[in-house]
N, C-alpha and C. Protein backbone atom coordinates (compact mmCIF):
# COMPACT_ATOMS: atom_id res chain seq x y z
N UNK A 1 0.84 -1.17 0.00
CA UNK A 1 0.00 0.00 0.00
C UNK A 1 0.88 1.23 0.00
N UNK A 2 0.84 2.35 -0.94
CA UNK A 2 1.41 3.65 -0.56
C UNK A 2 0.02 4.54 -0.12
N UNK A 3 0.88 5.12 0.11
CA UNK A 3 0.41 6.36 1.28
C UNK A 3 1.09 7.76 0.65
N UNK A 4 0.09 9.08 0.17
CA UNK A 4 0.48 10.54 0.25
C UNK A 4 -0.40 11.06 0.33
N UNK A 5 -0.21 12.42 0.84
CA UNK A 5 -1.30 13.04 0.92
C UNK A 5 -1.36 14.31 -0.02
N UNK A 6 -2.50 14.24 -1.09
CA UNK A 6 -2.94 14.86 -2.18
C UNK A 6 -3.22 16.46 -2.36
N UNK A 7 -2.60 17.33 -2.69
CA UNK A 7 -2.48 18.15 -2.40
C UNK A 7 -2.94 19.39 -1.84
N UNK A 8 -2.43 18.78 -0.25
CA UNK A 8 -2.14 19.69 0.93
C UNK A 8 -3.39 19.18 1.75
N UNK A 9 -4.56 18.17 0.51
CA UNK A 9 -5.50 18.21 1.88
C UNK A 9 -5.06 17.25 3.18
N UNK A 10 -5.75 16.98 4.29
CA UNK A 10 -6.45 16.25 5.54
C UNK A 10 -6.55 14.81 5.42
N UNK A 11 -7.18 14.55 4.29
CA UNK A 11 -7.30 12.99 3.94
C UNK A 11 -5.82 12.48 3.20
N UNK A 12 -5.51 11.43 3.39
CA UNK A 12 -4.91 10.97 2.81
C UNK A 12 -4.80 9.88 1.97
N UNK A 13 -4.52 10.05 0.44
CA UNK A 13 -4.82 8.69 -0.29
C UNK A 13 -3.63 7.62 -0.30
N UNK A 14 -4.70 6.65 -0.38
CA UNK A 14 -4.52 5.34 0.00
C UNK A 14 -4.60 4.51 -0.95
N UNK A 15 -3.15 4.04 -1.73
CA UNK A 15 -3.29 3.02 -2.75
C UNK A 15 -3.36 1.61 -2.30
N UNK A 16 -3.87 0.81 -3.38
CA UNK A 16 -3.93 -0.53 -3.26
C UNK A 16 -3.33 -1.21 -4.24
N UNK A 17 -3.11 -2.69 -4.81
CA UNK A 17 -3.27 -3.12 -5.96
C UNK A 17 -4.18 -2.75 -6.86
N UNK A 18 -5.46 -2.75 -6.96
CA UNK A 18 -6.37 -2.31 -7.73
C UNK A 18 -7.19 -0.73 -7.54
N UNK A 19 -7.35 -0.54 -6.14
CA UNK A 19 -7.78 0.80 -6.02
C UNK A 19 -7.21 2.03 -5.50
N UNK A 20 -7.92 3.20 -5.38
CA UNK A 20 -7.25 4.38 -5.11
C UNK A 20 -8.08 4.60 -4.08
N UNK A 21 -7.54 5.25 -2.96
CA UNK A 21 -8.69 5.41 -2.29
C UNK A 21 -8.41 7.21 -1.77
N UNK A 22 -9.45 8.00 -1.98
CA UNK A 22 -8.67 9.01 -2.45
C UNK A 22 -10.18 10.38 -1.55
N UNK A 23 -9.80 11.45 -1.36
CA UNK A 23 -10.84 12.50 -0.79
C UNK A 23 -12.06 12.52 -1.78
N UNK A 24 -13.06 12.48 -1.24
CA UNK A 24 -14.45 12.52 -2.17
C UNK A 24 -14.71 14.00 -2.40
N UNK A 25 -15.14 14.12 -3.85
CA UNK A 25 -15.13 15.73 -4.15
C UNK A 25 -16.32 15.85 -4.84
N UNK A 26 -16.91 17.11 -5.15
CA UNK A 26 -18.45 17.36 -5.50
C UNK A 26 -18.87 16.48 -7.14
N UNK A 27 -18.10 15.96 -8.01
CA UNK A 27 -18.09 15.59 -9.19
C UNK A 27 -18.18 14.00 -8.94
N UNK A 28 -18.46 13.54 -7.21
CA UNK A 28 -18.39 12.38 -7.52
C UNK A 28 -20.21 11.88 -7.06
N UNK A 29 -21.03 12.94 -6.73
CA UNK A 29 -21.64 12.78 -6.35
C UNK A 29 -22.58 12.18 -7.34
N UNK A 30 -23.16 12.22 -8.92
CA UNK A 30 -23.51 11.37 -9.49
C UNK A 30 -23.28 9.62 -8.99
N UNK A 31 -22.24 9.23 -9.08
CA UNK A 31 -21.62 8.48 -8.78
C UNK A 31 -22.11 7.74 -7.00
N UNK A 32 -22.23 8.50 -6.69
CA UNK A 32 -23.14 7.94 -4.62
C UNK A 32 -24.22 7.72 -4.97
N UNK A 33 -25.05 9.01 -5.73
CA UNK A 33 -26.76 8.16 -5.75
C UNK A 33 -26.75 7.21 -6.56
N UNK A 34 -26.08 7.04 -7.02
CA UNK A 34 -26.04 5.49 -8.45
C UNK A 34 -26.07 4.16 -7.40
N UNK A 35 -24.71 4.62 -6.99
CA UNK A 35 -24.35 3.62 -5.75
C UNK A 35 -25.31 3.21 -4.79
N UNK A 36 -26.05 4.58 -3.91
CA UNK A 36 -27.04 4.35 -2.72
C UNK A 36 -27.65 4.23 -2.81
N UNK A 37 -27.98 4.70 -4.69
CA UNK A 37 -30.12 4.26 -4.22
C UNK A 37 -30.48 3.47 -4.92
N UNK A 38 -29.61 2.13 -4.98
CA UNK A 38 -30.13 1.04 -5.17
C UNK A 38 -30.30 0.54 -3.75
N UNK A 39 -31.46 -0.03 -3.85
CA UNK A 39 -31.82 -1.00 -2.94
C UNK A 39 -31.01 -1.62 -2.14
N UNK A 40 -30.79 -2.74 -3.22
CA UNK A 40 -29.58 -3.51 -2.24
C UNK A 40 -28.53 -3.38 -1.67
N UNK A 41 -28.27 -1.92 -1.83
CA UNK A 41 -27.40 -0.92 -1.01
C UNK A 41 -27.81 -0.44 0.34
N UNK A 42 -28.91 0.32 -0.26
CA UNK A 42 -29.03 0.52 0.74
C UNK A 42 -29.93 0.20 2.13
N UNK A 43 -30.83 -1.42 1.67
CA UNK A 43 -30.72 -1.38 2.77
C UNK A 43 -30.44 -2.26 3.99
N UNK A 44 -28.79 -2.35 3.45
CA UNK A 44 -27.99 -2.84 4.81
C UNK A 44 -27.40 -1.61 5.08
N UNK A 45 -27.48 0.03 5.48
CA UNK A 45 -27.29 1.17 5.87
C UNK A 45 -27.74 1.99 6.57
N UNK A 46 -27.34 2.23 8.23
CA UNK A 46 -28.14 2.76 9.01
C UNK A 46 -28.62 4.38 8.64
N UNK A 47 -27.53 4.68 8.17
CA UNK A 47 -27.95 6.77 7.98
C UNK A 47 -28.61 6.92 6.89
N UNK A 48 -28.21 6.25 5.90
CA UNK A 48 -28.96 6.89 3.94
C UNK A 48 -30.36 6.97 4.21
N UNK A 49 -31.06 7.55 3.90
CA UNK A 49 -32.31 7.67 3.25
C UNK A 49 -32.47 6.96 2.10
N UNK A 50 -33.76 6.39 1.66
CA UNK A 50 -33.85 5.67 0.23
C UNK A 50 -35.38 5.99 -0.01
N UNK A 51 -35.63 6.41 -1.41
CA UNK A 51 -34.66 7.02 -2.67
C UNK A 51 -33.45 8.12 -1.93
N UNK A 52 -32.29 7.77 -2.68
CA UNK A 52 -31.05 8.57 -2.37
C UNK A 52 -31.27 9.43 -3.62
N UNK A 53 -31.02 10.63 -3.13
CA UNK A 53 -31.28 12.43 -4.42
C UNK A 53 -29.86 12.83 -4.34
N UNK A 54 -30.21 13.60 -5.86
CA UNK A 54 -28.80 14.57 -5.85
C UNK A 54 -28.68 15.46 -5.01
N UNK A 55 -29.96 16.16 -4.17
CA UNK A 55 -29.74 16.61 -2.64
C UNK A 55 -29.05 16.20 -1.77
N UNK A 56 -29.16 14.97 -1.25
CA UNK A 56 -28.70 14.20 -0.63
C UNK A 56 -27.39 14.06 -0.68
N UNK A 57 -27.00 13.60 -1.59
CA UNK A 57 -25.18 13.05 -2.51
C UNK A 57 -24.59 14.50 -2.08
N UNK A 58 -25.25 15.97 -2.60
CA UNK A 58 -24.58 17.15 -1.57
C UNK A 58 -24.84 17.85 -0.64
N UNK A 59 -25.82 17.14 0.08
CA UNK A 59 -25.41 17.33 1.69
C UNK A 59 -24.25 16.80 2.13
N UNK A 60 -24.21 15.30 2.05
CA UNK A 60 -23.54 14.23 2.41
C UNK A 60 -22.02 14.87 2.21
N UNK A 61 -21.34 15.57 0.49
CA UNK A 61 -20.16 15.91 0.42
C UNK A 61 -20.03 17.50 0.87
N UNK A 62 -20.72 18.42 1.58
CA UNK A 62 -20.74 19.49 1.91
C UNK A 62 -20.68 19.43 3.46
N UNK A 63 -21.61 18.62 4.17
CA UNK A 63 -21.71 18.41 5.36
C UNK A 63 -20.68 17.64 6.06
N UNK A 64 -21.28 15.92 5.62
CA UNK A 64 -20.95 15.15 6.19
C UNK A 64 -19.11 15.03 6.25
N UNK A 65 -18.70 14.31 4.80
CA UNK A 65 -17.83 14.38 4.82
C UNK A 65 -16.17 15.28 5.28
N UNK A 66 -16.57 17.28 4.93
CA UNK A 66 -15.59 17.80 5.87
C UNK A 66 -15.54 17.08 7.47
N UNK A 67 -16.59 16.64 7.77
CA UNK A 67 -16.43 16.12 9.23
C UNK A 67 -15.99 15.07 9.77
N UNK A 68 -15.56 14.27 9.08
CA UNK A 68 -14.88 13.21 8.93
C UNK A 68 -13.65 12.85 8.10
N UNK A 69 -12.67 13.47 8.85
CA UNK A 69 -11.45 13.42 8.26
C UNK A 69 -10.92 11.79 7.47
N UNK A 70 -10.95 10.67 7.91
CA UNK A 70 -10.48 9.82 7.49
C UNK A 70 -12.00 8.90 6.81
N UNK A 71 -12.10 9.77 5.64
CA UNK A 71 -13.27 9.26 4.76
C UNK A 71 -13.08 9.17 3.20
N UNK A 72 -13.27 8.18 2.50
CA UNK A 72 -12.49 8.07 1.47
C UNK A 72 -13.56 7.70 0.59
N UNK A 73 -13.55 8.23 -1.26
CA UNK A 73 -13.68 7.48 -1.89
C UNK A 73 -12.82 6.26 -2.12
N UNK A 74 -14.36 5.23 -2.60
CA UNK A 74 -13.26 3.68 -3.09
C UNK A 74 -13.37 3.89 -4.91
N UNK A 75 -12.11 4.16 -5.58
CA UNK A 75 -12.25 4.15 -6.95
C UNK A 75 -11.37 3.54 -7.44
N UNK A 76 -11.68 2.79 -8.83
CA UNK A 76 -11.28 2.13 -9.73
C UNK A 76 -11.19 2.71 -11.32
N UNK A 77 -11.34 3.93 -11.05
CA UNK A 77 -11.61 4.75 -12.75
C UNK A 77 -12.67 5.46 -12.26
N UNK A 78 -13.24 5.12 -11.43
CA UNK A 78 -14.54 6.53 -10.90
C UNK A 78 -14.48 5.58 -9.66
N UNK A 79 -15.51 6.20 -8.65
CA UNK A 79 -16.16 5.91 -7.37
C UNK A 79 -17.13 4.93 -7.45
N UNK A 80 -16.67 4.05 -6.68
CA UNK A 80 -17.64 2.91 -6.58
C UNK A 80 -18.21 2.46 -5.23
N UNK A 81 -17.47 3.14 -4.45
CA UNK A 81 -18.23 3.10 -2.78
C UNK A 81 -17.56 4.21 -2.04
N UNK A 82 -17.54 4.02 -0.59
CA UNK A 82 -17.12 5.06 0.39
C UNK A 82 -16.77 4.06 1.71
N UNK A 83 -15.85 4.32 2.34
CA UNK A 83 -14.95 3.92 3.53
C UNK A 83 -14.17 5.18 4.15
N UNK A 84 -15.03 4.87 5.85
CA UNK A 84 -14.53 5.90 6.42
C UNK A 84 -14.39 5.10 7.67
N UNK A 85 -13.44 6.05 9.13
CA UNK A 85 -13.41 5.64 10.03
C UNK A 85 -13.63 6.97 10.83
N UNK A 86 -14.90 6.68 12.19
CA UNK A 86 -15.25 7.98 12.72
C UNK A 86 -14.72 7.43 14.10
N UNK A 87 -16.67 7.27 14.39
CA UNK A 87 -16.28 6.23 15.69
C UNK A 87 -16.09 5.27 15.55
N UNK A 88 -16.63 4.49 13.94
CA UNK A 88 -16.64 2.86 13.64
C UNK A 88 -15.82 3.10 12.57
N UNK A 89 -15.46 1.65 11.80
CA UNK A 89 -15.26 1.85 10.44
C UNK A 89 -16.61 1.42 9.56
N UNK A 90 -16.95 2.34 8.72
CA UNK A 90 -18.11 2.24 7.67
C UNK A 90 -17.86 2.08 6.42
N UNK A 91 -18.65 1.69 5.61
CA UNK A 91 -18.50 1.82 4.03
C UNK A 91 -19.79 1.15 3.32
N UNK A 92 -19.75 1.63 2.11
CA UNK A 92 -20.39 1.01 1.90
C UNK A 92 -19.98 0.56 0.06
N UNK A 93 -20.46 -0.39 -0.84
CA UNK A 93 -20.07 -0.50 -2.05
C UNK A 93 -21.37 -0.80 -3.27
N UNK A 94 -20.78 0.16 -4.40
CA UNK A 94 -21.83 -0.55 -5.44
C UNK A 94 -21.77 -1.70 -5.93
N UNK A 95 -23.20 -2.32 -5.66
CA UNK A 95 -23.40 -3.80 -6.38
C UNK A 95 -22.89 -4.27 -7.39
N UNK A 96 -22.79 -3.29 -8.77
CA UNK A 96 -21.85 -4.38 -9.79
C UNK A 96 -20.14 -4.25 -9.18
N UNK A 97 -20.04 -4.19 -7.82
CA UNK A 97 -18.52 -4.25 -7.85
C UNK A 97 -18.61 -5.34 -6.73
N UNK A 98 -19.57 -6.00 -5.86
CA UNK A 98 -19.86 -7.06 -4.47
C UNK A 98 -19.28 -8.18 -6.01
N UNK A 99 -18.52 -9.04 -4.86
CA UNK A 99 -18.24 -10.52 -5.14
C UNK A 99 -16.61 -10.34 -5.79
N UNK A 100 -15.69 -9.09 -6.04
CA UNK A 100 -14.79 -8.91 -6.27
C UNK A 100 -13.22 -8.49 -5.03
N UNK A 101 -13.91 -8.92 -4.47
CA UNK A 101 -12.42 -8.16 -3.21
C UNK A 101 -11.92 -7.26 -2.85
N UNK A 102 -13.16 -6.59 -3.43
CA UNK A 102 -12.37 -4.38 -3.43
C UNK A 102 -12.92 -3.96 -2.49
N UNK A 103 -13.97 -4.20 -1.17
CA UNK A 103 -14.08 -4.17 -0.24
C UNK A 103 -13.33 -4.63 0.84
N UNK A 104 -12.53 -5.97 0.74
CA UNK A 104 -11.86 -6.47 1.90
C UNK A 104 -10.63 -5.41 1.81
N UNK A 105 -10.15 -5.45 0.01
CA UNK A 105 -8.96 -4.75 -0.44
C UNK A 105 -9.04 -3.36 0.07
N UNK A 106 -10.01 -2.53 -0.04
CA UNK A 106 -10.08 -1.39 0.53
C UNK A 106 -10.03 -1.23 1.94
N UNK A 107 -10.79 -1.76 2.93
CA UNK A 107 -10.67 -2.07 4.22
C UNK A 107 -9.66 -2.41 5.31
N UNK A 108 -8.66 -3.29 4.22
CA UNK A 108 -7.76 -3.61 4.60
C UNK A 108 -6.60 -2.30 4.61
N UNK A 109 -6.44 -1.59 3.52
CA UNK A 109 -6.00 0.02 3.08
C UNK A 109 -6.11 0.44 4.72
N UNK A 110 -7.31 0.58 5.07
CA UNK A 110 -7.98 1.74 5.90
C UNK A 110 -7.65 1.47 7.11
N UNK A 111 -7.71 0.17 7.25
CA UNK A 111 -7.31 -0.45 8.85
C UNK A 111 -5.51 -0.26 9.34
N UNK A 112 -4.76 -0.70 7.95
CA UNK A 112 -3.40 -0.06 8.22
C UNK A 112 -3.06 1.27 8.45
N UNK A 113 -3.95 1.56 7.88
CA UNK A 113 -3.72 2.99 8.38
C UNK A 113 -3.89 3.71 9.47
N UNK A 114 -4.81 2.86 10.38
CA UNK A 114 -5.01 3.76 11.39
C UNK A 114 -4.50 2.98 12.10
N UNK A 115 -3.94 1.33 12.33
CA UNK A 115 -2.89 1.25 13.49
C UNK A 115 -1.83 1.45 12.62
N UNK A 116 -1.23 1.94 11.80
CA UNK A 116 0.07 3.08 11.80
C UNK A 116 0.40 3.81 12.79
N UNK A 117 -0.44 4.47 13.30
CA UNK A 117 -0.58 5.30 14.52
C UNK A 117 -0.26 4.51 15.57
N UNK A 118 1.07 4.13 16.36
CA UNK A 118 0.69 3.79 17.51
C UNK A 118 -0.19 4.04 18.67
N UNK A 119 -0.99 4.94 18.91
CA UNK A 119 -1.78 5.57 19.54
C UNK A 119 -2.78 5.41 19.23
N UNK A 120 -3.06 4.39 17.73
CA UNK A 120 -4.51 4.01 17.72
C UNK A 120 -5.39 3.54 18.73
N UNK A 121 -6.36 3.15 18.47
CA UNK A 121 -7.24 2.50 19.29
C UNK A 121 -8.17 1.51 18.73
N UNK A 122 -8.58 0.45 19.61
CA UNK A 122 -9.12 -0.76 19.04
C UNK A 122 -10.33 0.26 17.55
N UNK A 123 -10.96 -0.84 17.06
CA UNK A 123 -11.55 -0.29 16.11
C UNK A 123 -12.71 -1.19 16.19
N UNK A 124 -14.54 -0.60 16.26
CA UNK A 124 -15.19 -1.18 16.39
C UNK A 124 -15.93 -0.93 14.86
N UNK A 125 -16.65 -1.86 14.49
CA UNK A 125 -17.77 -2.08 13.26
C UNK A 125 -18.87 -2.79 13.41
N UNK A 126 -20.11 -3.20 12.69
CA UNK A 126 -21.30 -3.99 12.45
C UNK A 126 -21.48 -3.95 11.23
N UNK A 127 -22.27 -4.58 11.19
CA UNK A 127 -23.29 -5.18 9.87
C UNK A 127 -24.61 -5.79 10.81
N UNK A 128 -25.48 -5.39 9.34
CA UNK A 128 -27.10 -6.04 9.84
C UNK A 128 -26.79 -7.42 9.96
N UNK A 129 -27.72 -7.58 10.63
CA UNK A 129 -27.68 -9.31 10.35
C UNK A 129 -28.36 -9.67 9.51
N UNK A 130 -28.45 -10.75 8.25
CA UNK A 130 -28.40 -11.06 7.21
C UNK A 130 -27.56 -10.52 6.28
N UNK A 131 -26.99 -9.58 6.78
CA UNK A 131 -25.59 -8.95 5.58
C UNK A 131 -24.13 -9.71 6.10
N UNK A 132 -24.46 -10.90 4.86
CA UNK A 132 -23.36 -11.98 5.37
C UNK A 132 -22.07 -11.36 4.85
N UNK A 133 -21.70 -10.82 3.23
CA UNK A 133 -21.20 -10.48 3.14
C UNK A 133 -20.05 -9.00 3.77
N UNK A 134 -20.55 -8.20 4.47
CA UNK A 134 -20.31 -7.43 5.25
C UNK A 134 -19.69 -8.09 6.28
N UNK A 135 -20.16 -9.18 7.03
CA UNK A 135 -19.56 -9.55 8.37
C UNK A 135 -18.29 -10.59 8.14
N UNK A 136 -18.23 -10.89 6.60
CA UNK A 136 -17.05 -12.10 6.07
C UNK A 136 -16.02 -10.79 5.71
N UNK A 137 -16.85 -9.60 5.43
CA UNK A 137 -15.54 -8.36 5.58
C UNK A 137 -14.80 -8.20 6.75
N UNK A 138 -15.75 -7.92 7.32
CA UNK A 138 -14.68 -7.70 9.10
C UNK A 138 -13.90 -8.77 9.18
N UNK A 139 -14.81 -10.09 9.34
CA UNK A 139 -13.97 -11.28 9.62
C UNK A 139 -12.27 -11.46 8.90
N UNK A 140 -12.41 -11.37 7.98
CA UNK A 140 -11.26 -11.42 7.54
C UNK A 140 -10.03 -10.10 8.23
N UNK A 141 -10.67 -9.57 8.13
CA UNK A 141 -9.67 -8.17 8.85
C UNK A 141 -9.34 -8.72 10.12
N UNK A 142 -10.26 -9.63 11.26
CA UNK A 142 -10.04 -10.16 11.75
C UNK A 142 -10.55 -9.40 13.29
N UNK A 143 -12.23 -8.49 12.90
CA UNK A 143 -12.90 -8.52 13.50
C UNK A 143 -13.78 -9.46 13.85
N UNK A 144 -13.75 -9.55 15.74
CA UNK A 144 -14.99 -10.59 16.35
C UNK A 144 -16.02 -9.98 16.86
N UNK A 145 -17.07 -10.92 16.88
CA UNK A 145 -18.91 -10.91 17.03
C UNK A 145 -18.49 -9.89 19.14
N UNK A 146 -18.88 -8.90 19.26
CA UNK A 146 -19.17 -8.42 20.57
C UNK A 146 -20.88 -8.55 20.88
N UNK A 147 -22.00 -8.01 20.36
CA UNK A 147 -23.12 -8.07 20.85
C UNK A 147 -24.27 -7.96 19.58
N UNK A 148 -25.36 -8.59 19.54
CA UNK A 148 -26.22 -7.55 18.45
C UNK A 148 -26.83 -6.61 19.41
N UNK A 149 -27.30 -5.68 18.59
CA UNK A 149 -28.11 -4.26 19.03
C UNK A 149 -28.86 -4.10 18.09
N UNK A 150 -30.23 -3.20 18.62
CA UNK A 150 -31.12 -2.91 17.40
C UNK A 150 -30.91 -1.17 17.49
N UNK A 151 -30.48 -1.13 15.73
CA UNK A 151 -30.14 0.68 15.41
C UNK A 151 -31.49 0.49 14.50
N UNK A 152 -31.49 1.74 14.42
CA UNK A 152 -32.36 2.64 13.32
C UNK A 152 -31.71 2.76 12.15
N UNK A 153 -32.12 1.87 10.93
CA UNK A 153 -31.96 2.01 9.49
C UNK A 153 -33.19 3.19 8.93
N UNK A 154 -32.54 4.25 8.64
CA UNK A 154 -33.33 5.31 7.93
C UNK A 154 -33.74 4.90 6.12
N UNK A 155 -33.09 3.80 5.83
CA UNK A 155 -34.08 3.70 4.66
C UNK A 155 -35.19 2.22 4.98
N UNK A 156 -34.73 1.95 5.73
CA UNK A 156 -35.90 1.04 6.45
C UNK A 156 -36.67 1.11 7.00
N UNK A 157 -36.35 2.25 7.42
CA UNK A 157 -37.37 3.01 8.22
C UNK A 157 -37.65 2.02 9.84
N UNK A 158 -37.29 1.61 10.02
CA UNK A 158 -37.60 0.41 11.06
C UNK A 158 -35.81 0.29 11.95
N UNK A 159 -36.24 -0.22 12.75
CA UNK A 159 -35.03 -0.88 14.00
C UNK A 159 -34.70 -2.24 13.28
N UNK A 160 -33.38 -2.22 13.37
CA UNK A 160 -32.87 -3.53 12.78
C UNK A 160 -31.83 -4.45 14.03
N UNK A 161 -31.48 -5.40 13.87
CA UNK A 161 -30.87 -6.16 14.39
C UNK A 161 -29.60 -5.60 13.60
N UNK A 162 -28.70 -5.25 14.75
CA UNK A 162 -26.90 -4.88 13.69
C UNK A 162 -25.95 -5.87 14.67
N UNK A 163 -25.11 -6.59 14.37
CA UNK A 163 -23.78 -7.75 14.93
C UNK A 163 -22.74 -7.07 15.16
N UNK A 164 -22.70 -6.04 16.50
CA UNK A 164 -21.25 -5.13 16.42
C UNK A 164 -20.22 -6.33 16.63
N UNK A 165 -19.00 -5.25 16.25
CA UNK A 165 -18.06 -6.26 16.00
C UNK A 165 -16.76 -5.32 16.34
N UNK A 166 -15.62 -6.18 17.18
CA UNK A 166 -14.42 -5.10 17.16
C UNK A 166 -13.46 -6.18 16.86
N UNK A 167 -11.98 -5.31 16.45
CA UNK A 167 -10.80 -5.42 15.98
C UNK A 167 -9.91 -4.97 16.95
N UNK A 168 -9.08 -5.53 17.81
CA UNK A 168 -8.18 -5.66 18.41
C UNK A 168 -6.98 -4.85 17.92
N UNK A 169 -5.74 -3.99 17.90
CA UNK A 169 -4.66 -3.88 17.86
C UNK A 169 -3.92 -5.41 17.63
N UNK A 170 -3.65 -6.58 18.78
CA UNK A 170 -3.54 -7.51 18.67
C UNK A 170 -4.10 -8.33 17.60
N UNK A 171 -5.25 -8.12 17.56
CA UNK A 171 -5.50 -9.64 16.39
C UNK A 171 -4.88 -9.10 15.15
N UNK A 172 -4.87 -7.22 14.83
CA UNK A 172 -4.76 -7.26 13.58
C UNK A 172 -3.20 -7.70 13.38
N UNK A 173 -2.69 -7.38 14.36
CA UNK A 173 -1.09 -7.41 14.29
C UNK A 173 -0.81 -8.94 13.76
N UNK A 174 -1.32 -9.59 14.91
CA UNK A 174 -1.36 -11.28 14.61
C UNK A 174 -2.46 -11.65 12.92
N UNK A 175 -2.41 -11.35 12.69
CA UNK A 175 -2.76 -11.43 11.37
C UNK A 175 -4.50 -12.80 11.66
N UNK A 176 -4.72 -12.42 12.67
CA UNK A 176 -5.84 -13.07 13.00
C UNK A 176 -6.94 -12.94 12.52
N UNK A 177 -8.03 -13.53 11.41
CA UNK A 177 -8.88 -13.20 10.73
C UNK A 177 -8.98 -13.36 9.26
């Protein structure tokens, strides 16, 4: 993985073998509602709204994102999802890109990066339950099952069952997962 940071901003991009993972900017926002407001996007996603609007796509890069420094587009020639770390690590990916490895591959990016930092700190995540794929993400990173909880999915409109999950300093080191 290299590591620079793009000029002069906060975020820093994050190469992979296949992806870039790089600051999300207003031209990518086509590109999110494509991504979010499909269905099967979104709804394993506690915050989105669904239908996802071009409103939405710039709130999200006007608002949300300055506020979250370590938040990344995932791109391959354009944007195909988003991975960030706040309090959790999040992300999410477009469907014609699930079943290819650019989620673990990206994740994996994101997680080195923040125990780089010796001063990191453990790192917690979830997934709904029935979002198998999501929880074979953590797993491999070599996050374990802590509790389910029921959050509020805003395009579900309903309380869901979510499988938090944390990542150790240790396990990641030990290559556990």
């Amino acid at each position: 993985m290299d590591l620079f940071v793009e000029d002069g901003g906060l975020t820093p991009v994050l190469r992979t073998e296949r992806l870039t993972l790089r600051p999300v900017n207003l031209a990518d926002a086509p590109a999110i509602v494509a991504g979010v407001n499909d269905w099967d996007v979104a709804k394993w996603l506690a915050v989105v709204p669904h239908p996802y609007t071009d409103d939405d796509a710039h709130s999200f890069i006007s608002e949300i994102v300055p506020a979250i420094p370590k938040l990344w587009a995932i791109d391959d020639a354009q944007l195909v999802g988003i991975i960030s770390i706040d309090t959790e690590i999040g992300y999410w990916l477009a469907r014609d890109r699930w079943g290819r490895g650019y989620m673990t591959e990206a994740a994996r990016a994101v997680v080195a990066h923040h125990f780089a930092d010796p001063a990191a700190e453990n790192l917690l995540s979830g997934h709904f339950v029935g979002n198998e794929r999501s929880g074979a993400v953590l797993a491999k990173l070599g996050f374990v099952n802590l509790e389910v909880r029921r959050i509020y999915s805003l395009a579900r409109g309903e309380d869901v069952d979510s499988q938090k999950m944390i990542l150790t300093r240790a396990n990641w080191e030990t290559g556990i997962g």
